[in-house]
Protein backbone atom coordinates (compact mmCIF):
# COMPACT_ATOMS: atom_id res chain seq x y z
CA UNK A 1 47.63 -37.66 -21.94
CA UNK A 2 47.74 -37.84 -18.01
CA UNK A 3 44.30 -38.88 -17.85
CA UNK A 4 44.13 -41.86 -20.16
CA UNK A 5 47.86 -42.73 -19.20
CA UNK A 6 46.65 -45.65 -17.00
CA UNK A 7 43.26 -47.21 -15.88
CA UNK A 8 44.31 -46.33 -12.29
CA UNK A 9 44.36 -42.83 -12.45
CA UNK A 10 40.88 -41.76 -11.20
CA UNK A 11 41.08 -38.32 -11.60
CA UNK A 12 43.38 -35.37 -12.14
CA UNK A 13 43.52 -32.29 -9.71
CA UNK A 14 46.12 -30.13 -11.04
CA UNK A 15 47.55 -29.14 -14.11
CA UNK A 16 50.21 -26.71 -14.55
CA UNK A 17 52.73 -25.33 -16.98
CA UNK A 18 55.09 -22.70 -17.58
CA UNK A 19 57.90 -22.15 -19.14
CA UNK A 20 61.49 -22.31 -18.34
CA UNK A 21 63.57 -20.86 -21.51
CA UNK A 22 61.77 -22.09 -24.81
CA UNK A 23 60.60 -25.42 -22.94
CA UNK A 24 57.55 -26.56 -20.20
CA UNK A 25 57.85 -27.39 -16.91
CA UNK A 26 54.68 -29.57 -16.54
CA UNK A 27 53.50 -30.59 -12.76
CA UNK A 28 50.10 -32.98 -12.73
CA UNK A 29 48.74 -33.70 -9.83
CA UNK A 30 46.72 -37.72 -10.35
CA UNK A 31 43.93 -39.21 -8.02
CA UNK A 32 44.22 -43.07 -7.77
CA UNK A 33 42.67 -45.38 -5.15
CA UNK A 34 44.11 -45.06 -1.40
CA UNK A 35 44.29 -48.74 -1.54
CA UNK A 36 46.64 -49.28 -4.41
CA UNK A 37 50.16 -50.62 -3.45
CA UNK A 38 53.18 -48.43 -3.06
CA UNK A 39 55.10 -49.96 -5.79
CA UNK A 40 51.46 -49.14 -8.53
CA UNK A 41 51.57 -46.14 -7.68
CA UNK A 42 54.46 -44.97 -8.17
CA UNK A 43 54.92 -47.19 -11.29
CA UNK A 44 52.37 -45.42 -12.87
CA UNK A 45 53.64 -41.92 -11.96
CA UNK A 46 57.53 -42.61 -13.23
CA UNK A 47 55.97 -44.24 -16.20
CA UNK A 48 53.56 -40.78 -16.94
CA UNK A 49 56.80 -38.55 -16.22
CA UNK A 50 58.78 -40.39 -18.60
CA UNK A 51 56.12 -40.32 -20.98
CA UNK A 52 55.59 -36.22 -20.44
CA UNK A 53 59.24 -35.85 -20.62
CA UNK A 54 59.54 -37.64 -24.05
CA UNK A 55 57.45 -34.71 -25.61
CA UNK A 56 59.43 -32.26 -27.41
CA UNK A 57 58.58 -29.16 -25.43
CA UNK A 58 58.66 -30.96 -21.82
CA UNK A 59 61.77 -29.92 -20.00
CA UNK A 60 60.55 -31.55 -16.83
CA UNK A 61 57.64 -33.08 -15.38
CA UNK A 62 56.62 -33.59 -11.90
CA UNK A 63 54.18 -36.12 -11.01
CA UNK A 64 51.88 -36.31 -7.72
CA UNK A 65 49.90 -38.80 -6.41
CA UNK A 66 47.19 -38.37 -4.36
CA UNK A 67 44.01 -40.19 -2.85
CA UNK A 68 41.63 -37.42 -2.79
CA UNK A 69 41.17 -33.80 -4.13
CA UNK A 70 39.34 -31.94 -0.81
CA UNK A 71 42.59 -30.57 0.91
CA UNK A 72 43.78 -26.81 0.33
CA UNK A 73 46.13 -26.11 -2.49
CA UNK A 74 50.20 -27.34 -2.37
CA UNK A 75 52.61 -24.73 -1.31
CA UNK A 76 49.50 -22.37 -0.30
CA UNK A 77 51.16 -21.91 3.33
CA UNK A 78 52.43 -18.00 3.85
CA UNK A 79 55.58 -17.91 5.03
CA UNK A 80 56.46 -15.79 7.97
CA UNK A 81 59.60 -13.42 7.51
């Protein structure tokens, strides 16, 4: 669904999903072009959350845009204690 969701998502790089009680938490990471406006961008994210929210099992869905898919993973920092 993510993929063919608009003609300016290039690519995905993450998919995840787990679940919180009976229902999904969904996070989808899309590629789209480094050039593309502020406002296309995140039109087309709100409008794929919405969308992944609408299905029955979604609880949630988190959308990230990105221009390219060669940096180290989100969140992969340790954190010092």
């Amino acid at each position: 669904m993510a993929m063919t969701h608009s003609p300016f998502i290039q690519s995905l790089d993450t998919v995840r999903a787990w679940h919180s009680g009976p229902r999904l938490i969904v996070e989808v990471d899309i590629v789209m072009d480094q050039n593309q406006s502020l406002k296309e961008t995140h039109d087309v994210a709100e409008e794929l959350q919405t969308k992944l929210e609408s299905l029955p099992d979604v609880e949630r869905a988190y959308v990230h845009v990105d221009y390219e898919t060669s940096h180290a993973p989100e969140h992969f920092w340790k954190k010092e204690l």
